[in-house]
PDB file of N, CA and C in Angstrom:
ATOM      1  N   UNK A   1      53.774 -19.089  -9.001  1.00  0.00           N
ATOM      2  CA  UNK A   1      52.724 -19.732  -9.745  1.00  0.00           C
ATOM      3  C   UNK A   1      51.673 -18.682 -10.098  1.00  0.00           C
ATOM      4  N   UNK A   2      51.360 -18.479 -11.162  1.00  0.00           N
ATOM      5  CA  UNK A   2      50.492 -17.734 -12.213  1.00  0.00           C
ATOM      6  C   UNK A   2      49.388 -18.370 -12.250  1.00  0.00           C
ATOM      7  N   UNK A   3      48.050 -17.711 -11.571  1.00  0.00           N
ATOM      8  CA  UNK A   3      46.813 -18.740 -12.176  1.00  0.00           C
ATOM      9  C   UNK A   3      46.456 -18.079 -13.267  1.00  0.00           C
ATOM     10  N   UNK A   4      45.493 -18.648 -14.111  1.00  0.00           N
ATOM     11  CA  UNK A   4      45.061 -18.244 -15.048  1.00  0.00           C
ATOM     12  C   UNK A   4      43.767 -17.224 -14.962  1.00  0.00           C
ATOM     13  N   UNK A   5      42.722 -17.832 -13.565  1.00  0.00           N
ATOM     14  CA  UNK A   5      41.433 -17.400 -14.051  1.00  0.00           C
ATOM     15  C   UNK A   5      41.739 -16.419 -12.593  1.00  0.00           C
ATOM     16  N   UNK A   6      40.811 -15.229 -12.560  1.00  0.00           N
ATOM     17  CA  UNK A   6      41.172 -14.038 -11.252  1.00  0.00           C
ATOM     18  C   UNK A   6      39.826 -14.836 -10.148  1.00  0.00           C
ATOM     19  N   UNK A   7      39.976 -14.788  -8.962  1.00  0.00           N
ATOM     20  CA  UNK A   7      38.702 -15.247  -8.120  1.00  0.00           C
ATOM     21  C   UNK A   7      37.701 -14.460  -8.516  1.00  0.00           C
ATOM     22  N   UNK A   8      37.402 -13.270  -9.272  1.00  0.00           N
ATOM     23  CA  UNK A   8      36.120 -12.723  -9.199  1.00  0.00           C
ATOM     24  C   UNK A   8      35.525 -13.124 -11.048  1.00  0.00           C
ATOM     25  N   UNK A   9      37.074 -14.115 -11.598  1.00  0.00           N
ATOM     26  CA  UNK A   9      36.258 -14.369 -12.993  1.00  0.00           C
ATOM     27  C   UNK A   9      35.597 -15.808 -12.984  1.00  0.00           C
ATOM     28  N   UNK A  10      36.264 -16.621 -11.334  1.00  0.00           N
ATOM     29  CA  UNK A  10      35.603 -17.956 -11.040  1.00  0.00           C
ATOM     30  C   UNK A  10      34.393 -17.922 -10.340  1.00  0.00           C
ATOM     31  N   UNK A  11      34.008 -17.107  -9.751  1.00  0.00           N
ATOM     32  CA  UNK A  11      32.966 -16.604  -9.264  1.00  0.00           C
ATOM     33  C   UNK A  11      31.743 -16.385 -10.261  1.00  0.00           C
ATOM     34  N   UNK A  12      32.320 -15.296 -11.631  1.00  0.00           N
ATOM     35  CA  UNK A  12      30.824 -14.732 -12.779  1.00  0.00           C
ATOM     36  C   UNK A  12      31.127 -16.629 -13.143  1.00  0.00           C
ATOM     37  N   UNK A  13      31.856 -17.322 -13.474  1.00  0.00           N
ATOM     38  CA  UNK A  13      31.496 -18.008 -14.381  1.00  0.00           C
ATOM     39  C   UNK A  13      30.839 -19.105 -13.525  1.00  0.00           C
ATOM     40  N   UNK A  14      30.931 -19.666 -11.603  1.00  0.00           N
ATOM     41  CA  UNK A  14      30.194 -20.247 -11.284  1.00  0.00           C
ATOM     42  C   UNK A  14      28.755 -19.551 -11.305  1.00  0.00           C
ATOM     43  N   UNK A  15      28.533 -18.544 -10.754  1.00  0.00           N
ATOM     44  CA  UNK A  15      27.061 -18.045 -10.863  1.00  0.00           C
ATOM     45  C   UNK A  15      26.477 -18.256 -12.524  1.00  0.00           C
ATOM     46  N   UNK A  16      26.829 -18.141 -13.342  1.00  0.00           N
ATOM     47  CA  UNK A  16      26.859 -18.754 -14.625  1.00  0.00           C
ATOM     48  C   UNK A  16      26.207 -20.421 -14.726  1.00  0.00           C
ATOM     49  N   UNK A  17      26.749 -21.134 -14.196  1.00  0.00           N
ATOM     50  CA  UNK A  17      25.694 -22.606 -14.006  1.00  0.00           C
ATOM     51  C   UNK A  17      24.627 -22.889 -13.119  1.00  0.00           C
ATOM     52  N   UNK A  18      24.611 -21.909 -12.526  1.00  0.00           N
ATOM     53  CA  UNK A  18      23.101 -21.890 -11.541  1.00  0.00           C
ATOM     54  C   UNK A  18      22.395 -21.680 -12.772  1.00  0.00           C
ATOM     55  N   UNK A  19      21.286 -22.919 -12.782  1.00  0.00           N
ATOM     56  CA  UNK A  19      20.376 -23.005 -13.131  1.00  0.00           C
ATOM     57  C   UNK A  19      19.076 -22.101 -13.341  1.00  0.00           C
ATOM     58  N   UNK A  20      18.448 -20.963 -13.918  1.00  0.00           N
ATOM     59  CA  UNK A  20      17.422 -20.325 -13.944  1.00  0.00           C
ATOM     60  C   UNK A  20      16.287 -21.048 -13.156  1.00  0.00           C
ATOM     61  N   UNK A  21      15.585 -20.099 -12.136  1.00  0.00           N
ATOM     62  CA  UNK A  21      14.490 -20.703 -11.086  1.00  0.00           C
ATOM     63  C   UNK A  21      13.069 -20.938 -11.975  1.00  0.00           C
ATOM     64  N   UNK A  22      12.356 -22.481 -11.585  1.00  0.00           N
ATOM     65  CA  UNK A  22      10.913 -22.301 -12.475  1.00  0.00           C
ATOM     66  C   UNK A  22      10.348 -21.327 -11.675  1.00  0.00           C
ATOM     67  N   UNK A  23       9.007 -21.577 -12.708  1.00  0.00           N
ATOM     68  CA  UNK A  23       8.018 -20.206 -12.299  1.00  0.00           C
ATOM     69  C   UNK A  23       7.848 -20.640 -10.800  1.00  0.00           C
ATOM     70  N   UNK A  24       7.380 -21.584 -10.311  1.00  0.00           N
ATOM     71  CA  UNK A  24       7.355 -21.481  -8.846  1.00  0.00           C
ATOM     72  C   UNK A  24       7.984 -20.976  -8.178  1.00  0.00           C
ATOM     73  N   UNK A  25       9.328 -21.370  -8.311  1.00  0.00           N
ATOM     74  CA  UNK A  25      10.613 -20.740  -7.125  1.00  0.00           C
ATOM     75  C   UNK A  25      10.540 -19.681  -7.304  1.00  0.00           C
ATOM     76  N   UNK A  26      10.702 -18.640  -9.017  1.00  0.00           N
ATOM     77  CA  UNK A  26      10.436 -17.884  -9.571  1.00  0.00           C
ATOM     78  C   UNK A  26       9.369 -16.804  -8.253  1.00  0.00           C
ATOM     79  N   UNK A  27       8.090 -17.000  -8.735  1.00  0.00           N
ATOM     80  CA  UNK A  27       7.077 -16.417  -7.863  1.00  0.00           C
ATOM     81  C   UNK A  27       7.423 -16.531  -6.270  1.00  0.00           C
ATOM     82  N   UNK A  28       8.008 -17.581  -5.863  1.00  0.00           N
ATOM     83  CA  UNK A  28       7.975 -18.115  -4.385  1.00  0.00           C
ATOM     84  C   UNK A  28       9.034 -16.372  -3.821  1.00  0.00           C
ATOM     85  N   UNK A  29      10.228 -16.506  -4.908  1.00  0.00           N
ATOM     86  CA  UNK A  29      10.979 -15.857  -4.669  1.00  0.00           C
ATOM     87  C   UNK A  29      10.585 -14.270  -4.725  1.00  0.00           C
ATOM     88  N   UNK A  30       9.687 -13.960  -5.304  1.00  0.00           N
ATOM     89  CA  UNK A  30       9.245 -12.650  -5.626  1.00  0.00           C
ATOM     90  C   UNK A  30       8.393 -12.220  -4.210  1.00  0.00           C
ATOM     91  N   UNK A  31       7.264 -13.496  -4.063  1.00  0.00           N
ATOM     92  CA  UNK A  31       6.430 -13.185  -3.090  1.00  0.00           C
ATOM     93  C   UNK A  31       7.435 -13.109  -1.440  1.00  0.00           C
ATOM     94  N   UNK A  32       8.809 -13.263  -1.478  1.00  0.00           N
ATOM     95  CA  UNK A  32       9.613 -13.559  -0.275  1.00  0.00           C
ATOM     96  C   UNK A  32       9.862 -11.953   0.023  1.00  0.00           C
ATOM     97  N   UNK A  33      10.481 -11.469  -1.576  1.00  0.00           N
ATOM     98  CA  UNK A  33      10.980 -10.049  -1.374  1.00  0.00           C
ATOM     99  C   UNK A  33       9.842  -9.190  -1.094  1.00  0.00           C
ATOM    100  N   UNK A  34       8.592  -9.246  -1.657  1.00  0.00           N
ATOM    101  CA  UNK A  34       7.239  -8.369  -1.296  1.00  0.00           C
ATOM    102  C   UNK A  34       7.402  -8.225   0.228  1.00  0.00           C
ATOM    103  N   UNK A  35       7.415  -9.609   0.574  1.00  0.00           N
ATOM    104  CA  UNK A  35       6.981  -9.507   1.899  1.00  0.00           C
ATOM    105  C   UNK A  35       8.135  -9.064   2.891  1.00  0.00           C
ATOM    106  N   UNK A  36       9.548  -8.897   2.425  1.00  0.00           N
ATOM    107  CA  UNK A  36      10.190  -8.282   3.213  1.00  0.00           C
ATOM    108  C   UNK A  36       9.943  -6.776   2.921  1.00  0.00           C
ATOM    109  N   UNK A  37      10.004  -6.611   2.195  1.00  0.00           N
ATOM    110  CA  UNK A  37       9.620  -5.210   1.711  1.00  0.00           C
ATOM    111  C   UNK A  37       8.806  -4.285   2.087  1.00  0.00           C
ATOM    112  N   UNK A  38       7.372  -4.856   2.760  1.00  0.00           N
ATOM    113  CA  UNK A  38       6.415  -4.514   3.499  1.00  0.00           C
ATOM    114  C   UNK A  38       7.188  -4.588   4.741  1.00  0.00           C
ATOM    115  N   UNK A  39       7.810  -5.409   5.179  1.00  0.00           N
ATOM    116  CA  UNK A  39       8.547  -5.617   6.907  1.00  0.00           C
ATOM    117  C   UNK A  39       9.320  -4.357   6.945  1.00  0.00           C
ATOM    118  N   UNK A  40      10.291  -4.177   6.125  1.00  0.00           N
ATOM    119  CA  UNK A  40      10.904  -3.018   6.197  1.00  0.00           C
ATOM    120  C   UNK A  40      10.125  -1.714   5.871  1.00  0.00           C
ATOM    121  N   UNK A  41       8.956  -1.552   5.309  1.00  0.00           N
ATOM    122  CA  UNK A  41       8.377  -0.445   5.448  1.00  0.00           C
ATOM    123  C   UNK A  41       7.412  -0.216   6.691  1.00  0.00           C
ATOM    124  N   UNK A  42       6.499  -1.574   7.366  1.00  0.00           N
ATOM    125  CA  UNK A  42       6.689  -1.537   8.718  1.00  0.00           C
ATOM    126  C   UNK A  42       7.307  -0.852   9.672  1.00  0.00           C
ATOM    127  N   UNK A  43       8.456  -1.554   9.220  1.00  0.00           N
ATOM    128  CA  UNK A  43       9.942  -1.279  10.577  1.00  0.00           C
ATOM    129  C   UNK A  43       9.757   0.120  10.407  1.00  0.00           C
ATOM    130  N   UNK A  44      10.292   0.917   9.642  1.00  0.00           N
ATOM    131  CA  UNK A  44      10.147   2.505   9.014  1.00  0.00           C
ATOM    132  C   UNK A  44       9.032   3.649  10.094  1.00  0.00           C
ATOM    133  N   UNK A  45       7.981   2.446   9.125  1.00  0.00           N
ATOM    134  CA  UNK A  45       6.553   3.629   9.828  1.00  0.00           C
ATOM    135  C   UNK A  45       6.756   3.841  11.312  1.00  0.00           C
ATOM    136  N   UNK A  46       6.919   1.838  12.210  1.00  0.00           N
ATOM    137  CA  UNK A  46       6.695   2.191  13.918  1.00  0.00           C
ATOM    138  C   UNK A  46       8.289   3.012  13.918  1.00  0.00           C
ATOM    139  N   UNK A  47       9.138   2.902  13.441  1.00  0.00           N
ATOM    140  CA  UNK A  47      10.374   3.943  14.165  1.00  0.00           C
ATOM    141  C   UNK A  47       9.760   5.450  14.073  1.00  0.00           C
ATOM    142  N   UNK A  48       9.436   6.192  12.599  1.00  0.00           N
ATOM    143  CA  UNK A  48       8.360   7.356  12.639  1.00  0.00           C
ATOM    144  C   UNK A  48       7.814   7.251  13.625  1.00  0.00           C
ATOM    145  N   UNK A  49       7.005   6.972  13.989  1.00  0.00           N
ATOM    146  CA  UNK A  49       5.739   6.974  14.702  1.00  0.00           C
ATOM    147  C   UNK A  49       6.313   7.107  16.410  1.00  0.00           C
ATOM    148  N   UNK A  50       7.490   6.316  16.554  1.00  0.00           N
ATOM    149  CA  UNK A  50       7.828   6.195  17.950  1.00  0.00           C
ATOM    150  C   UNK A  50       9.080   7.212  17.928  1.00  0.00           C
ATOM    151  N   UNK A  51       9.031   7.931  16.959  1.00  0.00           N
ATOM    152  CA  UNK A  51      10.454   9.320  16.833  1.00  0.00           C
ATOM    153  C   UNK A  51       9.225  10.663  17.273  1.00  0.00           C
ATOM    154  N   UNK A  52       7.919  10.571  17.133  1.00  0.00           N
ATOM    155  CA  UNK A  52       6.943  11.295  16.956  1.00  0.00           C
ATOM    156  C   UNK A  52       6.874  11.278  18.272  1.00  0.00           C
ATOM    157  N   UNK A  53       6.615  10.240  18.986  1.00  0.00           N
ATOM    158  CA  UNK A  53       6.128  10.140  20.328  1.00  0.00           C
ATOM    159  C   UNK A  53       7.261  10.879  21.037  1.00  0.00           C
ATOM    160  N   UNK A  54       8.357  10.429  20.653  1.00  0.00           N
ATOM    161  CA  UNK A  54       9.107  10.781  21.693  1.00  0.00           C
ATOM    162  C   UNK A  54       9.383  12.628  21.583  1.00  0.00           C
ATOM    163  N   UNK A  55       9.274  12.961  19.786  1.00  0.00           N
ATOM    164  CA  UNK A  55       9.659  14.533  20.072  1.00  0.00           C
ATOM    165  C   UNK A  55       8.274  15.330  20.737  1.00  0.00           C
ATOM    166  N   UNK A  56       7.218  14.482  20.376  1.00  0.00           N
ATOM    167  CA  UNK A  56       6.026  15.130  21.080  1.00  0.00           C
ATOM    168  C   UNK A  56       5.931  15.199  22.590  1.00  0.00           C
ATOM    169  N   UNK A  57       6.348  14.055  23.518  1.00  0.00           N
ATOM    170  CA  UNK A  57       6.344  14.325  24.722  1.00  0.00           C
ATOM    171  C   UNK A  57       7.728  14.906  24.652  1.00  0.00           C
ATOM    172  N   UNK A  58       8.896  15.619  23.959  1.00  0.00           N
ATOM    173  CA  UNK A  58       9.991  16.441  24.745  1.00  0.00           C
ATOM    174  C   UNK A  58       9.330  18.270  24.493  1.00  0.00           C
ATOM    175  N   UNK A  59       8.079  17.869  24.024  1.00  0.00           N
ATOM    176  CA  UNK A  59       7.168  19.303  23.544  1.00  0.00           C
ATOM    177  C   UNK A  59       7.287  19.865  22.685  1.00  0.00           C
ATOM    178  N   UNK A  60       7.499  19.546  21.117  1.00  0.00           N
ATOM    179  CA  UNK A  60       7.729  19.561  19.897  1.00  0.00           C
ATOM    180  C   UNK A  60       6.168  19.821  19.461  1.00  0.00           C
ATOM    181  N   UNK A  61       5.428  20.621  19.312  1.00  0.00           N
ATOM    182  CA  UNK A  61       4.496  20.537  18.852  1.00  0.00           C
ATOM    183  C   UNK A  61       3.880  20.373  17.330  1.00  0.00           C
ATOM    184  N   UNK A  62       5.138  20.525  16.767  1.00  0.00           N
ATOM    185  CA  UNK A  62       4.592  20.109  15.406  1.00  0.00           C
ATOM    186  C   UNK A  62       4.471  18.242  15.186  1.00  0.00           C
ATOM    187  N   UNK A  63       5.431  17.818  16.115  1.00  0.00           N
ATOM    188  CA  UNK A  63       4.988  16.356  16.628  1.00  0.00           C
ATOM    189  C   UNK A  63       4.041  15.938  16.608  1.00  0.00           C
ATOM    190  N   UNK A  64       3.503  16.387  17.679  1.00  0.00           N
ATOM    191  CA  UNK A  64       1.916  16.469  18.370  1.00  0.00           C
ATOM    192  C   UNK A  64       0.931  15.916  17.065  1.00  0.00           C
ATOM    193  N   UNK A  65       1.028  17.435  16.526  1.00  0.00           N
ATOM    194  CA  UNK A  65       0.354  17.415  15.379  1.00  0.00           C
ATOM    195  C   UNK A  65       0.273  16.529  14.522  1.00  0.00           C
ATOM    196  N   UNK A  66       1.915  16.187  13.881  1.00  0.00           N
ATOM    197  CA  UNK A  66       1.911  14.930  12.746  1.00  0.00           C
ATOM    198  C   UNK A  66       1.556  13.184  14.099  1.00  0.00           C
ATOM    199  N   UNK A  67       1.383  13.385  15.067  1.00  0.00           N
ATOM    200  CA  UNK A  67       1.376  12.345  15.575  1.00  0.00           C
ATOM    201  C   UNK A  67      -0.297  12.752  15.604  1.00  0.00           C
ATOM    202  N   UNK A  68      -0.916  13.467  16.268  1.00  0.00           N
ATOM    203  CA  UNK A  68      -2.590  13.050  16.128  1.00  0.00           C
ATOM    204  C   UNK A  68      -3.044  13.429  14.509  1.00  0.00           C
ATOM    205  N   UNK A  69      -2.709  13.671  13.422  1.00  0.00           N
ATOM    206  CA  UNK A  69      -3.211  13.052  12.144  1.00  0.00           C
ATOM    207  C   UNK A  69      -2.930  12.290  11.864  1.00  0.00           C
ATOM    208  N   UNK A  70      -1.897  11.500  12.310  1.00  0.00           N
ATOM    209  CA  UNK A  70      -1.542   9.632  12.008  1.00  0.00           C
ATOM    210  C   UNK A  70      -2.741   9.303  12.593  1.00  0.00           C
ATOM    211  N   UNK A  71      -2.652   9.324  13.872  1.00  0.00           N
ATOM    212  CA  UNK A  71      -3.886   8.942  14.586  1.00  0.00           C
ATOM    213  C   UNK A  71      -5.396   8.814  13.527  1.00  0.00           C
ATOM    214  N   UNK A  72      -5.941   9.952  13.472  1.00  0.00           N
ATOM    215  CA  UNK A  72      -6.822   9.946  12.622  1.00  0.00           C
ATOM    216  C   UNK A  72      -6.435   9.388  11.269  1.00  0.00           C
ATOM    217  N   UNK A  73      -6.169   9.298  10.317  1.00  0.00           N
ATOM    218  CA  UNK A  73      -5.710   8.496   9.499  1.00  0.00           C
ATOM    219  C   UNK A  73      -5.610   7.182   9.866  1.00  0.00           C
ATOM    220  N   UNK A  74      -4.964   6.610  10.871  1.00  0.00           N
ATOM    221  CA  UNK A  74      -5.516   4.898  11.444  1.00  0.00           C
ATOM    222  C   UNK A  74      -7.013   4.914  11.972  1.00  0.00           C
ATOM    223  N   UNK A  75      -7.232   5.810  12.184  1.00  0.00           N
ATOM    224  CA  UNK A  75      -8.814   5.740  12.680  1.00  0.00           C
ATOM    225  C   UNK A  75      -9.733   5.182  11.390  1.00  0.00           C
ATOM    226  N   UNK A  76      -9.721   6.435  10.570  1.00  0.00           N
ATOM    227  CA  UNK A  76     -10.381   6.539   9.212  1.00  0.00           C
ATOM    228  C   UNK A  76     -10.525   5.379   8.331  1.00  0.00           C
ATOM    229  N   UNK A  77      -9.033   4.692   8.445  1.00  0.00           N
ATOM    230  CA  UNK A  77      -8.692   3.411   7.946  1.00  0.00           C
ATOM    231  C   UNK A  77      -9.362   2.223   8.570  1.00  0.00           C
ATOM    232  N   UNK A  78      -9.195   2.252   9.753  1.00  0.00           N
ATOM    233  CA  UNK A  78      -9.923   1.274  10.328  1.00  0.00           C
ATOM    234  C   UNK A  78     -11.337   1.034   9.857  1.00  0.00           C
ATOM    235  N   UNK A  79     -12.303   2.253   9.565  1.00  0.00           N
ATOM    236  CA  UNK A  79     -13.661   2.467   9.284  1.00  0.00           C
ATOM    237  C   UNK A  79     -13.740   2.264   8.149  1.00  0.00           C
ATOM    238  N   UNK A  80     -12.866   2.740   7.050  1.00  0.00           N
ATOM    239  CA  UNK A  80     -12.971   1.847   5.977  1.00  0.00           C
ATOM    240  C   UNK A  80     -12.969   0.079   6.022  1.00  0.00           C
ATOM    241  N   UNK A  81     -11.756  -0.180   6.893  1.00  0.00           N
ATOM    242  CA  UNK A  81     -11.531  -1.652   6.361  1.00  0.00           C
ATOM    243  C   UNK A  81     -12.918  -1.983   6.912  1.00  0.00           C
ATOM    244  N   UNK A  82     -13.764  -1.691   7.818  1.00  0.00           N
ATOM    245  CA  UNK A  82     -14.436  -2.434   8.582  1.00  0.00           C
ATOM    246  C   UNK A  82     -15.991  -2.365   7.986  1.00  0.00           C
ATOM    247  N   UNK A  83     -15.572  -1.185   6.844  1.00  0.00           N
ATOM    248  CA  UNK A  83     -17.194  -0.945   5.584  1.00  0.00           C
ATOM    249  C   UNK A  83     -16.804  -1.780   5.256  1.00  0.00           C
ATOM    250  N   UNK A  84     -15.851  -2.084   4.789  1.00  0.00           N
ATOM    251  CA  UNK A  84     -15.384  -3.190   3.395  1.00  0.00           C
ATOM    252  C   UNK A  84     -15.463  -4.567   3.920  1.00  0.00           C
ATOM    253  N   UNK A  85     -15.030  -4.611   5.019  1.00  0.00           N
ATOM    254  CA  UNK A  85     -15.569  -6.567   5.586  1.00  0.00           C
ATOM    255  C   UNK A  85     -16.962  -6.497   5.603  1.00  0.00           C
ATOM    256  N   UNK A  86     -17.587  -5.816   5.793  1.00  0.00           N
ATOM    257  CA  UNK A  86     -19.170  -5.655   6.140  1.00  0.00           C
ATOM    258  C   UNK A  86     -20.281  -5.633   4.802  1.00  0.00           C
ATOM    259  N   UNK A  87     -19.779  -4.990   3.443  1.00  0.00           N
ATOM    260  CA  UNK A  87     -19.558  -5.061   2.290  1.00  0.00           C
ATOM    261  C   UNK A  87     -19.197  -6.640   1.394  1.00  0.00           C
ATOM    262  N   UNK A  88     -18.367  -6.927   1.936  1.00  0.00           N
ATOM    263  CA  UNK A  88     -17.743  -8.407   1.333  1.00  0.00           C
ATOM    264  C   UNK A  88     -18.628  -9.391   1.928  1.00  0.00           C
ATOM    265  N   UNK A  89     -18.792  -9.506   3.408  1.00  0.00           N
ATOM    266  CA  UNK A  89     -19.616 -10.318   4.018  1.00  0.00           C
ATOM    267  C   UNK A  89     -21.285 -10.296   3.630  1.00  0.00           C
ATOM    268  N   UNK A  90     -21.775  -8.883   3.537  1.00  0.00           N
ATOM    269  CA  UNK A  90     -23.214  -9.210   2.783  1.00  0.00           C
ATOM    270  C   UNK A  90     -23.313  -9.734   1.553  1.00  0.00           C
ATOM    271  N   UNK A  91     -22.299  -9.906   0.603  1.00  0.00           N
ATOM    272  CA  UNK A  91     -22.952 -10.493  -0.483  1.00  0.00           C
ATOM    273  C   UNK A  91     -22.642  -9.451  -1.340  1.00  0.00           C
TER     274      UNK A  91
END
């Protein structure tokens, strides 16, 4: 028995009647991938950050280094965000 259609041409032509998403789902769906997107760049930074720790305590000193200018750099940041609530909150 000969079919006619191949499984990967029943496949394009079901994805084919899915319906286009409204703008809601649309956006819902966009704002889903942002936010994984940030998770996985998350995930990224603490693995960095905890690859740092670990070559810095095996005495890697250039570690050291890129690990206390992260440091400062979260510091710095912090003092910004905390002008900027202080900023927003006066008015």
């Amino acid at each position: 028995m000969k079919l006619k259609y191949s499984a990967a041409t029943l496949v394009l032509l079901a994805a084919c009647d899915v319906p286009a998403p409204t703008t809601e789902e649309a956006k819902q769906q966009e704002q889903t991938q942002q936010q994984l997107q940030e998770l996985q760049q998350q995930g990224q930074d603490d693995l960095y950050r905890q690859q740092l720790e670990l070559e810095c305590f095996d005495g890697d000193k250039k570690a050291c280094d890129n690990q206390q200018k992260l440091q400062e750099i979260d510091a710095a940041g912090d003092a910004l965000e905390g002008v900027a609530e202080a900023a927003n909150a006066g008015g």
